[in-house]
Protein backbone atom coordinates (compact mmCIF):
# COMPACT_ATOMS: atom_id res chain seq x y z
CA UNK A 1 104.60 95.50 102.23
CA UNK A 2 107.69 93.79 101.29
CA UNK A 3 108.38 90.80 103.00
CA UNK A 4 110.94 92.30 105.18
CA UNK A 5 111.07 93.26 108.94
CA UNK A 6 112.67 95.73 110.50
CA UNK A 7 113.95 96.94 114.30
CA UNK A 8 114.05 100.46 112.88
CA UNK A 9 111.85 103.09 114.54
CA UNK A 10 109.66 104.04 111.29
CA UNK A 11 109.26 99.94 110.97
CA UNK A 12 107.92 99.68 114.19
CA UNK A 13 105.67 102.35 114.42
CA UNK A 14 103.91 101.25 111.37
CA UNK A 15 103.62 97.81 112.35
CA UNK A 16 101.83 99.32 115.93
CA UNK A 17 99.80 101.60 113.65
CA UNK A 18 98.57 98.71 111.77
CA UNK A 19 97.89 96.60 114.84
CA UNK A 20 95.96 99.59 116.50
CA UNK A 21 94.09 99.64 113.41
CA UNK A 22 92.82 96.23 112.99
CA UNK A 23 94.72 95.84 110.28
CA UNK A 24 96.77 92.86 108.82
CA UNK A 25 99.36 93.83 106.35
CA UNK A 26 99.61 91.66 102.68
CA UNK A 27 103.20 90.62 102.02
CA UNK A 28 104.15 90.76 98.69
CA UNK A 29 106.35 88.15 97.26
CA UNK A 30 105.31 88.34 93.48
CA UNK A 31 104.19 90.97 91.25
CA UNK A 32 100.77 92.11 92.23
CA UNK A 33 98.18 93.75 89.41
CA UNK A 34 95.00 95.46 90.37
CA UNK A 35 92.88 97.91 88.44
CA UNK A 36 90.73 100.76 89.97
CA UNK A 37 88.21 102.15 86.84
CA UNK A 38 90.71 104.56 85.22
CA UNK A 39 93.94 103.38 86.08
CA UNK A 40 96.02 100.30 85.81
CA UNK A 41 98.50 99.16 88.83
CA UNK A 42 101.75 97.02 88.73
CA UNK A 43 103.34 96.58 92.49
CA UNK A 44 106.82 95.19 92.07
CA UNK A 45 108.19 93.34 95.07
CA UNK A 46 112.14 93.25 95.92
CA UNK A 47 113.49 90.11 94.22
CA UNK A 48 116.51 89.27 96.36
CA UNK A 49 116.27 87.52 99.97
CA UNK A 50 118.98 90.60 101.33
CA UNK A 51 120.23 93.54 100.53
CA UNK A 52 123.08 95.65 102.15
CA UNK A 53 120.83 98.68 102.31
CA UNK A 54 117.35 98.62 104.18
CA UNK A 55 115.93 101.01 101.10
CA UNK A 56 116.27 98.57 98.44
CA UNK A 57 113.42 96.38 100.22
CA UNK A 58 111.26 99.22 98.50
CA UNK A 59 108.36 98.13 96.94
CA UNK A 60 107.86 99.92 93.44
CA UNK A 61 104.67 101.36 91.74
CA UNK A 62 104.45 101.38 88.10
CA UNK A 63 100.32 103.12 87.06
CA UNK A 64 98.78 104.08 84.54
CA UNK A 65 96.33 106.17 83.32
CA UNK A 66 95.46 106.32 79.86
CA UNK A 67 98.48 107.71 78.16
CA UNK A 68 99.95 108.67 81.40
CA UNK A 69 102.41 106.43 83.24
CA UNK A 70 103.47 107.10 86.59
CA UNK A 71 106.70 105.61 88.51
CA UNK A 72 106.99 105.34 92.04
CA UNK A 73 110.58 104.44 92.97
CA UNK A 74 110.06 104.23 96.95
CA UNK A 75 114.34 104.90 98.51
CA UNK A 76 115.80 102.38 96.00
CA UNK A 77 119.54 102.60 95.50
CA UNK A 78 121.75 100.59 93.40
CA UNK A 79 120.86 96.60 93.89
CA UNK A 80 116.71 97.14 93.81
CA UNK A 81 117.45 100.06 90.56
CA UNK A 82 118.49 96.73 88.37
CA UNK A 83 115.98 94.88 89.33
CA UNK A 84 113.19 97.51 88.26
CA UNK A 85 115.32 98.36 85.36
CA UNK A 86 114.90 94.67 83.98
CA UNK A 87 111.37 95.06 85.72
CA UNK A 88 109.73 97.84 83.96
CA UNK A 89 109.18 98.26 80.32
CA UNK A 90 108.89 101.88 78.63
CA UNK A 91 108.79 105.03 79.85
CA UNK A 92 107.18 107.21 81.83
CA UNK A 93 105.57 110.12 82.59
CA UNK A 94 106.58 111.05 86.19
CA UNK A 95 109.08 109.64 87.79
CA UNK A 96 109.28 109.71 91.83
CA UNK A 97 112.91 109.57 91.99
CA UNK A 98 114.09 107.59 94.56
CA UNK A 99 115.84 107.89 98.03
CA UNK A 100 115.46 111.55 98.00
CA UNK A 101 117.76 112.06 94.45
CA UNK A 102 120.85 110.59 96.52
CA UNK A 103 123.00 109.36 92.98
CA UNK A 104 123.47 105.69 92.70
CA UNK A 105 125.91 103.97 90.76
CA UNK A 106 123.19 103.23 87.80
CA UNK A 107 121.22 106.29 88.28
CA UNK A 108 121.84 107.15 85.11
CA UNK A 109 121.17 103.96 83.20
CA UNK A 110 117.60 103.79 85.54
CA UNK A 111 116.67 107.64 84.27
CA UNK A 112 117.79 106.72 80.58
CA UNK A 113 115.44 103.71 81.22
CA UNK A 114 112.24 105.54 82.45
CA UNK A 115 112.91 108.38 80.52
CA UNK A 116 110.70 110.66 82.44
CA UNK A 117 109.08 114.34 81.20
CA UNK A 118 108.56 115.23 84.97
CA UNK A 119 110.41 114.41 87.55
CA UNK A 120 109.54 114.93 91.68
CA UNK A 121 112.50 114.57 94.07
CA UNK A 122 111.30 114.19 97.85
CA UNK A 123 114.13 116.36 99.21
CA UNK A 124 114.17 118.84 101.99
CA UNK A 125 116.66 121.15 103.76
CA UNK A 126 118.30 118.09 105.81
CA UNK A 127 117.42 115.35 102.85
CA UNK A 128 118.76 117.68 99.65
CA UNK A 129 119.20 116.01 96.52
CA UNK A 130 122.55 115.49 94.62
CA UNK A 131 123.51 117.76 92.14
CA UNK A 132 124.68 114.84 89.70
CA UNK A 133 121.03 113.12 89.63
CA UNK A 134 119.13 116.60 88.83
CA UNK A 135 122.17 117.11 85.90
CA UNK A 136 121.14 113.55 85.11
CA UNK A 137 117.69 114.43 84.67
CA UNK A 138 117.96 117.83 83.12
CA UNK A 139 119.88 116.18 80.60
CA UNK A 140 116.77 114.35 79.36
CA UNK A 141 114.99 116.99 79.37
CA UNK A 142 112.93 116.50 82.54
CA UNK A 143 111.03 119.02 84.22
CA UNK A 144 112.35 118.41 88.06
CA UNK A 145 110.25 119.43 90.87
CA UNK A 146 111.55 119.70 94.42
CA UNK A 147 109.38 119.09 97.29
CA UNK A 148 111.73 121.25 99.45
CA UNK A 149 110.51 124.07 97.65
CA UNK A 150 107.24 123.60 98.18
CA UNK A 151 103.43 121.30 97.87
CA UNK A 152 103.76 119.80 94.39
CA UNK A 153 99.80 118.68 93.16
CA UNK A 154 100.12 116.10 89.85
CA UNK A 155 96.72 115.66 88.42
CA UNK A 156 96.17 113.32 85.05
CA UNK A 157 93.26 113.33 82.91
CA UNK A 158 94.47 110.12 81.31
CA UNK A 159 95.27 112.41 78.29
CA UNK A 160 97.32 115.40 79.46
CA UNK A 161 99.30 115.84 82.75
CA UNK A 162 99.25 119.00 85.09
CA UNK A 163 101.89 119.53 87.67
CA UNK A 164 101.21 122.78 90.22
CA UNK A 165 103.85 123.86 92.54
């Protein structure tokens, strides 16, 4: 987890979660690597002490898997979208687009960055993403899935990439 605290009620909950659990939770301060037998991970931690919005304490995924790279963007907005901008090299596969396709100032600059083929937005009827980020997208020629519309199953061979929805 980032090495942030919160008095929110999602915060909370998973701290008593972990707690019940047994569970102690590893702060992450620096970059952490770890490798499973097929794919490589890259956790990137938030580099600033504070930040005006709660979401850019998201922690980002980079993985990969053979020739497939996956990017896991957490609810970052503007201030942590630099920082994994200048953290990140290359592009990727799939993109998890963050905070729900809400359009940041950089949005733009961060999808130009990545560069994705797929794209999946976590929207929903109350959470619906912004017009301007899937134009972003489409514009790169990104296939953008919508989790409002339905399950969306991503499974990588380390070759080839199949999305289902």
């Amino acid at each position: 987890m980032p090495d942030y605290e919160s008095d929110s009620t999602d915060y909370l909950e998973f701290v008593t979660a972990m707690d019940e659990a047994g569970l102690t939770a590893t702060v992450l301060t620096e970059t952490l690597e770890f490798s499973t037998e097929s794919a490589n991970f890259t956790v990137y931690p938030p580099e600033a002490e504070a930040y005006e919005s709660e979401n850019d304490y998201s922690l980002v995924v980079s993985v990969e898997h053979g020739e497939n790279r996956f990017l896991f963007a957490g609810d970052a907005e503007e201030a942590r979208l630099e920082e994994v901008i200048n953290q990140t090299e290359g592009e990727y596969t799939l993109l998890k687009v963050p905070h729900h396709g809400r359009l940041a100032a950089n949005s733009e600059t961060f999808f130009e960055t990545v560069n994705p083929e797929y794209a999946v937005i976590t929207s929903s009827d109350k959470n619906t993403e912004e017009e301007e980020v899937v134009s972003a997208l489409e514009e790169l020629g990104t296939t953008i899935y919508l989790t409002r519309e339905g399950n969306i199953q991503v499974s990588s061979d380390g070759n080839s990439i199949q999305v289902v929805q």
